[in-house]
PDB file of N, CA and C in Angstrom:
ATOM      1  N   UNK A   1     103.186  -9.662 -57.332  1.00  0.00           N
ATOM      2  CA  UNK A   1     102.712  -9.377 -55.982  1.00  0.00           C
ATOM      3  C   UNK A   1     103.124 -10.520 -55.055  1.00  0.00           C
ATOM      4  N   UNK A   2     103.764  -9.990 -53.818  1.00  0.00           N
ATOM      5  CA  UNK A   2     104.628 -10.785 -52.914  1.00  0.00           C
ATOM      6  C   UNK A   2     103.100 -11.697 -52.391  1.00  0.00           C
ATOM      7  N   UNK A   3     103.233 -13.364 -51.877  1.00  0.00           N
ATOM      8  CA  UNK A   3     102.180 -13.861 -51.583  1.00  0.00           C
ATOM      9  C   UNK A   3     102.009 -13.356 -49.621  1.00  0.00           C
ATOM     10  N   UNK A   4     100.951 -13.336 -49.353  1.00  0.00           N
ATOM     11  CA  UNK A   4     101.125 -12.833 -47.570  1.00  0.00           C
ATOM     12  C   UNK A   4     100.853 -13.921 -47.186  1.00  0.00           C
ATOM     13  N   UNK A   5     101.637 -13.916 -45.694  1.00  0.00           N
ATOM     14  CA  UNK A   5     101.649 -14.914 -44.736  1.00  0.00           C
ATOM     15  C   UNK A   5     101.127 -15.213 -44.107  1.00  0.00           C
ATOM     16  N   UNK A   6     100.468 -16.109 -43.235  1.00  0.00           N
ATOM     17  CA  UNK A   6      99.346 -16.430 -42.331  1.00  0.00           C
ATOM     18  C   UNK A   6      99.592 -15.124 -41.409  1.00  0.00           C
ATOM     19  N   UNK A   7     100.747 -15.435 -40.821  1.00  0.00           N
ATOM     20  CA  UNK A   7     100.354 -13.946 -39.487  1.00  0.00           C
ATOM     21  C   UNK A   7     100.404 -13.088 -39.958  1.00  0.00           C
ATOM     22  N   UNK A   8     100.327 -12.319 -41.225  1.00  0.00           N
ATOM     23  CA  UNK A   8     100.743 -11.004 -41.503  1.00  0.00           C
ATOM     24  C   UNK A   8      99.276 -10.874 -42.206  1.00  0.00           C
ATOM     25  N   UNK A   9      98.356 -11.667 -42.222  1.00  0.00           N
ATOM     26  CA  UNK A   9      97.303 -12.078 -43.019  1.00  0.00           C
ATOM     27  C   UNK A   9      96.098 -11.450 -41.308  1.00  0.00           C
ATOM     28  N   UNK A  10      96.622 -12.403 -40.120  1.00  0.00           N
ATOM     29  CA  UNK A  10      95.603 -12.329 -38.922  1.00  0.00           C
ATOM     30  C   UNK A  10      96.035 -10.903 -38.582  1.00  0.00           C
ATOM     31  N   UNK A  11      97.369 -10.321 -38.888  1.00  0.00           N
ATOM     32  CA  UNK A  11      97.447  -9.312 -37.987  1.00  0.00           C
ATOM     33  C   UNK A  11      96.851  -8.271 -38.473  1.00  0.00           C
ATOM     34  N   UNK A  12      96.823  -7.886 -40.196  1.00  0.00           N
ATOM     35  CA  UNK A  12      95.867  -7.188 -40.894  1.00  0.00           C
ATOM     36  C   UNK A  12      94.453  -7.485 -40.645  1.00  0.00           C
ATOM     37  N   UNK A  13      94.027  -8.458 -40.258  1.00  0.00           N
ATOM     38  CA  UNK A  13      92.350  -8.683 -40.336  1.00  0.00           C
ATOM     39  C   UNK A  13      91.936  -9.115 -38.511  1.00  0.00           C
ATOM     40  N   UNK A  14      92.806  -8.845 -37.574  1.00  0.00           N
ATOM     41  CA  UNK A  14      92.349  -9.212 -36.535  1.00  0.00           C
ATOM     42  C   UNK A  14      91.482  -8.212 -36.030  1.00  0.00           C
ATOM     43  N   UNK A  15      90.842  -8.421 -34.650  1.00  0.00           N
ATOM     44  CA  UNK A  15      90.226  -7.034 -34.018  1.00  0.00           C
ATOM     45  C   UNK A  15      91.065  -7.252 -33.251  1.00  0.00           C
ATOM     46  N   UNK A  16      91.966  -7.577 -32.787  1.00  0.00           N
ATOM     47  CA  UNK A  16      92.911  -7.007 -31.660  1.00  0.00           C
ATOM     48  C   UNK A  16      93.233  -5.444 -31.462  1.00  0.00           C
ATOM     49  N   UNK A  17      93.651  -5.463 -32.952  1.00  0.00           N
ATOM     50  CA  UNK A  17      94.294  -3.956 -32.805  1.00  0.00           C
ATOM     51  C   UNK A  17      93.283  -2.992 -32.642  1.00  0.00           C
ATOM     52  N   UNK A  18      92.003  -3.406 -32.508  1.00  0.00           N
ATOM     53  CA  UNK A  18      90.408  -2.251 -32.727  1.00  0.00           C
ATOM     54  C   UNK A  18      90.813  -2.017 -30.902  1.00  0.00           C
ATOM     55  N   UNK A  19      91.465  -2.668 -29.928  1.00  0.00           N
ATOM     56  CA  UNK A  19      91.643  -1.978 -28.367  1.00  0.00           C
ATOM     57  C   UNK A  19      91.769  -0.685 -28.181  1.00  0.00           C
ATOM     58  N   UNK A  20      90.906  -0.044 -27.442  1.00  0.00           N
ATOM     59  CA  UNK A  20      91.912   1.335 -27.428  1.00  0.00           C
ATOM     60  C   UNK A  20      92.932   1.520 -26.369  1.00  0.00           C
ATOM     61  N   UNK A  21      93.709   2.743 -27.212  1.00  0.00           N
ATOM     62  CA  UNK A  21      94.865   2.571 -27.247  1.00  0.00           C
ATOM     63  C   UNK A  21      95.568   3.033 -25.405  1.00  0.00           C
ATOM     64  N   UNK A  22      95.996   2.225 -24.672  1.00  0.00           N
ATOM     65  CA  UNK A  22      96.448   2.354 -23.382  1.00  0.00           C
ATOM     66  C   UNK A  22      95.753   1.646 -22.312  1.00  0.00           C
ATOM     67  N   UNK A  23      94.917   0.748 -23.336  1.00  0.00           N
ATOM     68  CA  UNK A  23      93.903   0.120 -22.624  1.00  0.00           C
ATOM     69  C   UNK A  23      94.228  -1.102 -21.102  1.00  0.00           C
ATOM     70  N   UNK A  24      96.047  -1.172 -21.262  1.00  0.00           N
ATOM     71  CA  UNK A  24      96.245  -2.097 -20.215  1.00  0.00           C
ATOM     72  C   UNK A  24      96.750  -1.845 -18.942  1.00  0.00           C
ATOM     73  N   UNK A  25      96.770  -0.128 -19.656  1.00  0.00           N
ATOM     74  CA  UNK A  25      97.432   1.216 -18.397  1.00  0.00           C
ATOM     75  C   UNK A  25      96.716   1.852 -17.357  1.00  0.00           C
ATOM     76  N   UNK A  26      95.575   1.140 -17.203  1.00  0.00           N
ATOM     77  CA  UNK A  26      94.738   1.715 -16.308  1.00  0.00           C
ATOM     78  C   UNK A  26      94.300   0.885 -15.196  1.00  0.00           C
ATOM     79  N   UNK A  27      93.245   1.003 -14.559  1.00  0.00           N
ATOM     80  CA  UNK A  27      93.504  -0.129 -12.819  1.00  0.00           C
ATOM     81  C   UNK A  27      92.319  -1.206 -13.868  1.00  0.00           C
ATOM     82  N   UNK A  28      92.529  -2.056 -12.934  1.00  0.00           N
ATOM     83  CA  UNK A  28      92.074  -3.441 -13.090  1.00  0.00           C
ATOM     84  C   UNK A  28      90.524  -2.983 -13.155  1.00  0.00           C
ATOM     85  N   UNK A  29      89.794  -2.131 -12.676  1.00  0.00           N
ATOM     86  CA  UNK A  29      88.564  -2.232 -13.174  1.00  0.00           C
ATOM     87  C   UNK A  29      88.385  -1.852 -14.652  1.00  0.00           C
ATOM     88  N   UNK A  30      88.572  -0.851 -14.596  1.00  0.00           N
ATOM     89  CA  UNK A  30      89.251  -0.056 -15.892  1.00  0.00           C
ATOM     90  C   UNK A  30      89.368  -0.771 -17.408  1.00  0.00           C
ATOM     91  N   UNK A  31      90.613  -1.793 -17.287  1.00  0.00           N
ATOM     92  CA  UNK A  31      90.710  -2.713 -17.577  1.00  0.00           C
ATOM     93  C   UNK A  31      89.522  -4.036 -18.419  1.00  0.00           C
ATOM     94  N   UNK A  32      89.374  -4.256 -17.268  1.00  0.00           N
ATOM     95  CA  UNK A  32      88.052  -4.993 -17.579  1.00  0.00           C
ATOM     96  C   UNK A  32      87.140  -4.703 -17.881  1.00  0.00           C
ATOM     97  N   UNK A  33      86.600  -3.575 -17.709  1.00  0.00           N
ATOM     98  CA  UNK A  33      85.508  -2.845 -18.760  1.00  0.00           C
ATOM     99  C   UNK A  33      85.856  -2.475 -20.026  1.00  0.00           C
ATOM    100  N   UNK A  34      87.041  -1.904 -20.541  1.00  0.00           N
ATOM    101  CA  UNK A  34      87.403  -1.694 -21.336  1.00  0.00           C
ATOM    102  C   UNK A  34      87.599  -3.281 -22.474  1.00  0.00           C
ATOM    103  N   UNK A  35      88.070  -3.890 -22.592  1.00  0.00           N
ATOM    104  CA  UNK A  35      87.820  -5.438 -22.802  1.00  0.00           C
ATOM    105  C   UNK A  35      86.549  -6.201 -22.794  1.00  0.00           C
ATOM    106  N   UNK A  36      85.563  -5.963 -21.974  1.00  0.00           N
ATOM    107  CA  UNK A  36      84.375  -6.487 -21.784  1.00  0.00           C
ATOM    108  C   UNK A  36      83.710  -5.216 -23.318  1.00  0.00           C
ATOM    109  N   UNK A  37      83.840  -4.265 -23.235  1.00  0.00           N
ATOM    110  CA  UNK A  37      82.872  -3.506 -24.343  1.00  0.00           C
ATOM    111  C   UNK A  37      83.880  -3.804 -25.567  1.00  0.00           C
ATOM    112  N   UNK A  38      85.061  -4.254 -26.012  1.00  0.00           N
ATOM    113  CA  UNK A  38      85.775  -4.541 -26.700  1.00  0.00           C
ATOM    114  C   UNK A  38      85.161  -6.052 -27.512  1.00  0.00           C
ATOM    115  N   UNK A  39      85.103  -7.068 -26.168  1.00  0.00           N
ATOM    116  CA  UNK A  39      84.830  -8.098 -26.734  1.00  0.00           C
ATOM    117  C   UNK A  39      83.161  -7.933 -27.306  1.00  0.00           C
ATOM    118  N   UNK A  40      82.020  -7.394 -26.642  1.00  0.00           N
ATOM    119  CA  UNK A  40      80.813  -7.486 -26.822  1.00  0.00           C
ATOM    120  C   UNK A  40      81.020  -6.957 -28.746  1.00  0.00           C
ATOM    121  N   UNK A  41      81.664  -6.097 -28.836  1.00  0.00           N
ATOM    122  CA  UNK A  41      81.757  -5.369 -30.227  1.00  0.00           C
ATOM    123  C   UNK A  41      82.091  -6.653 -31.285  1.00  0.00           C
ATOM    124  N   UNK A  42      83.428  -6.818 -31.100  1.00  0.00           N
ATOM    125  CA  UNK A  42      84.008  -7.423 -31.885  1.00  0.00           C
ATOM    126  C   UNK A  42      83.868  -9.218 -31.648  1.00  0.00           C
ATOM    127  N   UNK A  43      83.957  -9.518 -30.621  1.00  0.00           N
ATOM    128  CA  UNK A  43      83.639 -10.673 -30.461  1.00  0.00           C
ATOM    129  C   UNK A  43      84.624 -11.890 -30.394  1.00  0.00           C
ATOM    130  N   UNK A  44      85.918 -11.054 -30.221  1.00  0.00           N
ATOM    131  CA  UNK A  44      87.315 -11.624 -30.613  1.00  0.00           C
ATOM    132  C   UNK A  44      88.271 -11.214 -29.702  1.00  0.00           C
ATOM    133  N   UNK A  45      88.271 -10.874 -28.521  1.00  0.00           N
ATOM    134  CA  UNK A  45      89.224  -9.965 -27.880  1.00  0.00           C
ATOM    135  C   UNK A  45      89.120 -10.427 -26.541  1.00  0.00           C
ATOM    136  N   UNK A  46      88.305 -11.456 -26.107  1.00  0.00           N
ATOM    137  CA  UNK A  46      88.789 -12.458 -24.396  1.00  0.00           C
ATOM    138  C   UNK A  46      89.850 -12.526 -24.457  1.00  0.00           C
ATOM    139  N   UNK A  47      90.601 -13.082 -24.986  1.00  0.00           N
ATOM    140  CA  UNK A  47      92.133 -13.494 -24.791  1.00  0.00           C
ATOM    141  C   UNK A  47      93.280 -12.639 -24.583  1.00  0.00           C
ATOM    142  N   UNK A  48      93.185 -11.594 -24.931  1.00  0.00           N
ATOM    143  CA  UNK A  48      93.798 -10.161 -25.054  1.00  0.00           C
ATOM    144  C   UNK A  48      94.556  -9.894 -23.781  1.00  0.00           C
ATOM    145  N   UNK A  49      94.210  -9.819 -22.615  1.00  0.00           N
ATOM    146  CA  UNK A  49      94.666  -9.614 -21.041  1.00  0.00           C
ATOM    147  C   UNK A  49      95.617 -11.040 -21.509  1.00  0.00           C
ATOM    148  N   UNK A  50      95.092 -11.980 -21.559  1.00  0.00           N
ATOM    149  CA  UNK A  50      96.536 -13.115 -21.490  1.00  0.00           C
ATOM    150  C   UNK A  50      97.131 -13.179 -22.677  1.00  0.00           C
ATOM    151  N   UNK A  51      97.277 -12.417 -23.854  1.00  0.00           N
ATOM    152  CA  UNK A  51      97.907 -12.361 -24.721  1.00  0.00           C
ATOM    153  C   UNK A  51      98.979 -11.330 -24.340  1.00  0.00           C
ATOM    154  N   UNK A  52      98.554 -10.249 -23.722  1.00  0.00           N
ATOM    155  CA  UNK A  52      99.383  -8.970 -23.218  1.00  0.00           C
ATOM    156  C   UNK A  52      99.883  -9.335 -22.022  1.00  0.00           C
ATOM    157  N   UNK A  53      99.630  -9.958 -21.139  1.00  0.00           N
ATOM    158  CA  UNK A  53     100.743 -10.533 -20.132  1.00  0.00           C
ATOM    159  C   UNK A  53     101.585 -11.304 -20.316  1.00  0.00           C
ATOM    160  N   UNK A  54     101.731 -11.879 -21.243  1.00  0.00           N
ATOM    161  CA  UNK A  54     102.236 -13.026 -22.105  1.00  0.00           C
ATOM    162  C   UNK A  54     103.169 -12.559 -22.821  1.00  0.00           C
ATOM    163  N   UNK A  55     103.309 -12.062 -23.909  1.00  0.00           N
ATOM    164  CA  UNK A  55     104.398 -11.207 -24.986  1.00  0.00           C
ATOM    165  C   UNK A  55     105.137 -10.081 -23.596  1.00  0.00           C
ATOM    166  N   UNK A  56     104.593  -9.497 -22.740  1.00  0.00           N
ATOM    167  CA  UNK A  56     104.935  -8.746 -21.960  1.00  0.00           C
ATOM    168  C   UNK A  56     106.224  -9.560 -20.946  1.00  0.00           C
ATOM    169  N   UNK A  57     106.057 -10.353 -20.769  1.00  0.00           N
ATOM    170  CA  UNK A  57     107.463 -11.359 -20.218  1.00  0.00           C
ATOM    171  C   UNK A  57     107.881 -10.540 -18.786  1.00  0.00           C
ATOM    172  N   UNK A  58     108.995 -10.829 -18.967  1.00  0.00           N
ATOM    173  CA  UNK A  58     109.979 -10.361 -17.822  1.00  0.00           C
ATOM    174  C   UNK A  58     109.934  -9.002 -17.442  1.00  0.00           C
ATOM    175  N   UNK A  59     110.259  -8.297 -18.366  1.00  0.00           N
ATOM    176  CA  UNK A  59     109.940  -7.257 -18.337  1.00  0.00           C
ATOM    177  C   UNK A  59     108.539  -6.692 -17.524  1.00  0.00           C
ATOM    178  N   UNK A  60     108.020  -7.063 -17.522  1.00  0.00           N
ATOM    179  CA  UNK A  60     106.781  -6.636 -16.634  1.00  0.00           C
ATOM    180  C   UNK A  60     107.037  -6.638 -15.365  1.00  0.00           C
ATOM    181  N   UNK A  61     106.849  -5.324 -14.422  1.00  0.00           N
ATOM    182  CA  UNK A  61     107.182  -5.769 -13.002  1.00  0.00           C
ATOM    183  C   UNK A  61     106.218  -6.437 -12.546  1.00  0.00           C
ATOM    184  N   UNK A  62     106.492  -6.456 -11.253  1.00  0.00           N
ATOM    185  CA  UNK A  62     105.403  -7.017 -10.236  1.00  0.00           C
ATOM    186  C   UNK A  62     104.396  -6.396 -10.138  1.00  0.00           C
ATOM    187  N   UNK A  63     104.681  -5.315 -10.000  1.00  0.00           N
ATOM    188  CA  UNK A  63     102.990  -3.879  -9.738  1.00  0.00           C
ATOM    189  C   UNK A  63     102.093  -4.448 -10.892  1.00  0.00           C
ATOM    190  N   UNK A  64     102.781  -4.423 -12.077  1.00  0.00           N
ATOM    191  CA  UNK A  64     101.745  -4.347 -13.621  1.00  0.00           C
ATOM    192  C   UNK A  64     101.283  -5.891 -13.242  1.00  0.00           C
ATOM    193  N   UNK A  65     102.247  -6.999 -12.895  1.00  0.00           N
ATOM    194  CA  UNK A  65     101.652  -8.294 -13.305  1.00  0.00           C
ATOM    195  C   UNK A  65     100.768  -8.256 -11.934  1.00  0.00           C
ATOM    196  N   UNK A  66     100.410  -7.866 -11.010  1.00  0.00           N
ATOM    197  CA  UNK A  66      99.411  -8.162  -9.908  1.00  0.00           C
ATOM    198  C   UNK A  66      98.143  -7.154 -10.310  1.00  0.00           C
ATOM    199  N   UNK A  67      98.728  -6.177 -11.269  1.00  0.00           N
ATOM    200  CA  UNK A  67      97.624  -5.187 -11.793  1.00  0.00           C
ATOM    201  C   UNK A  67      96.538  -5.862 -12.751  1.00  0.00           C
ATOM    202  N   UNK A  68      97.136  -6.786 -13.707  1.00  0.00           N
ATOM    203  CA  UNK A  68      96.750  -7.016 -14.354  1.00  0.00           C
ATOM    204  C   UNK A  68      95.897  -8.300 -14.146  1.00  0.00           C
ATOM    205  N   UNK A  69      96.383  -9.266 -13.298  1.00  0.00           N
ATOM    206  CA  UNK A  69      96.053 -10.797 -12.969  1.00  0.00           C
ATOM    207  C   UNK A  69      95.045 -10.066 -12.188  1.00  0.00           C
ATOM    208  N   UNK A  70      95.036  -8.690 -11.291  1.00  0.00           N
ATOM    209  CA  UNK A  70      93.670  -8.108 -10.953  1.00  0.00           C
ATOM    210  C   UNK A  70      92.185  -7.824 -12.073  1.00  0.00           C
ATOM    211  N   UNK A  71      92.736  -7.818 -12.867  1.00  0.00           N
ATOM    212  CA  UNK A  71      91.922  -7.160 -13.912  1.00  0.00           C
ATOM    213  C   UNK A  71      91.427  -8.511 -14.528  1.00  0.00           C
ATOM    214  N   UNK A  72      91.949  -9.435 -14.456  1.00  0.00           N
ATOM    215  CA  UNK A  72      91.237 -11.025 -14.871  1.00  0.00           C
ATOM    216  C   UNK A  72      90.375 -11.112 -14.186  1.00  0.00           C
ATOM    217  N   UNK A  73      90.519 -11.446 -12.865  1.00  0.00           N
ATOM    218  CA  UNK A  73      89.449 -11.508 -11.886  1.00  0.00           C
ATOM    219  C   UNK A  73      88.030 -10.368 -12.070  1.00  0.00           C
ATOM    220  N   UNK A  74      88.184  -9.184 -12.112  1.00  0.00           N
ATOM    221  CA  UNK A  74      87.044  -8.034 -12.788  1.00  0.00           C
ATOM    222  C   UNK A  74      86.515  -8.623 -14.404  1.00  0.00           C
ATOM    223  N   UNK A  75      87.382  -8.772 -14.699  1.00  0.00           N
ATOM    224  CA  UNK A  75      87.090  -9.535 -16.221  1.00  0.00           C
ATOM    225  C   UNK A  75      86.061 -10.515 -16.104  1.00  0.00           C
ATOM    226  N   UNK A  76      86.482 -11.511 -15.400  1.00  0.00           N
ATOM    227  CA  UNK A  76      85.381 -12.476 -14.999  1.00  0.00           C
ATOM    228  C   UNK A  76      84.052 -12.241 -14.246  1.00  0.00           C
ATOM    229  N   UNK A  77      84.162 -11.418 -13.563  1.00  0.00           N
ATOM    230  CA  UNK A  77      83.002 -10.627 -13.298  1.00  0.00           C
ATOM    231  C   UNK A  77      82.371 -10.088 -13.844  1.00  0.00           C
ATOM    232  N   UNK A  78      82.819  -9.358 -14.915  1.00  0.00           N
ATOM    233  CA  UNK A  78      81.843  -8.738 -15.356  1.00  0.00           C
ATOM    234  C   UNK A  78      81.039  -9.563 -16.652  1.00  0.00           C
ATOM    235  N   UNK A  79      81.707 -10.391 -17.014  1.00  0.00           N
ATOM    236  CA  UNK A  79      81.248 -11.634 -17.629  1.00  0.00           C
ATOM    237  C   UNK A  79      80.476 -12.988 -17.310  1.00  0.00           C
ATOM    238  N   UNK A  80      79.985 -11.907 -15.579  1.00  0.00           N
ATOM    239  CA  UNK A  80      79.626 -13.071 -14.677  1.00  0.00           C
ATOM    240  C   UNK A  80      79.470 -14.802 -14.635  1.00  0.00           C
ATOM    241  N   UNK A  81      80.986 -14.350 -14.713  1.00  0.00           N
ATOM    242  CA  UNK A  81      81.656 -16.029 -14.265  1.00  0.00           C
ATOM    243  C   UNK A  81      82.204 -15.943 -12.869  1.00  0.00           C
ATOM    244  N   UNK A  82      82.428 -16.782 -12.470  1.00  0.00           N
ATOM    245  CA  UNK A  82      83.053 -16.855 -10.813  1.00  0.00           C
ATOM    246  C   UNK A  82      84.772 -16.548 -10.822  1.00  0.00           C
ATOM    247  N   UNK A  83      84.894 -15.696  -9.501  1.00  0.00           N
ATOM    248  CA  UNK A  83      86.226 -15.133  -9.528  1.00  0.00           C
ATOM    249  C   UNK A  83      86.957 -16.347  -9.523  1.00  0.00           C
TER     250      UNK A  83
END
């Protein structure tokens, strides 16, 4: 039996992948609720919006990256922290 690798180890046991699925396709409120009941569950999934803007690179237009840097700001809200 082949030994497994650290990331192939987190990516089997993370809750990342527990998001549902299109969860970064929707408006910034959207968004942030969806993530906010994500993290309350699992307890592992804040980082997720800057993990997905992040791997998302260049490729991302402008619409999605102002969509999304919207959805931080709701994020923080609803986590009532300051915008």
């Amino acid at each position: 039996m082949a030994k497994k690798t650290k990331s192939r180890h987190r990516a089997e046991r993370s809750d990342a992948m527990d998001l549902p699925r299109g969860i970064f396709k929707g408006t910034p409120v959207e968004i942030a609720r969806g993530l906010r009941r994500s993290t309350l569950r699992s307890g592992r999934t804040k980082g997720m919006l800057n993990l997905y803007v992040n791997r998302a690179g260049r490729p991302l237009s402008a619409r999605d990256r102002r969509r999304l840097e919207r959805a931080k700001v709701e994020l923080r809200r609803a986590f009532g922290r300051a915008a």
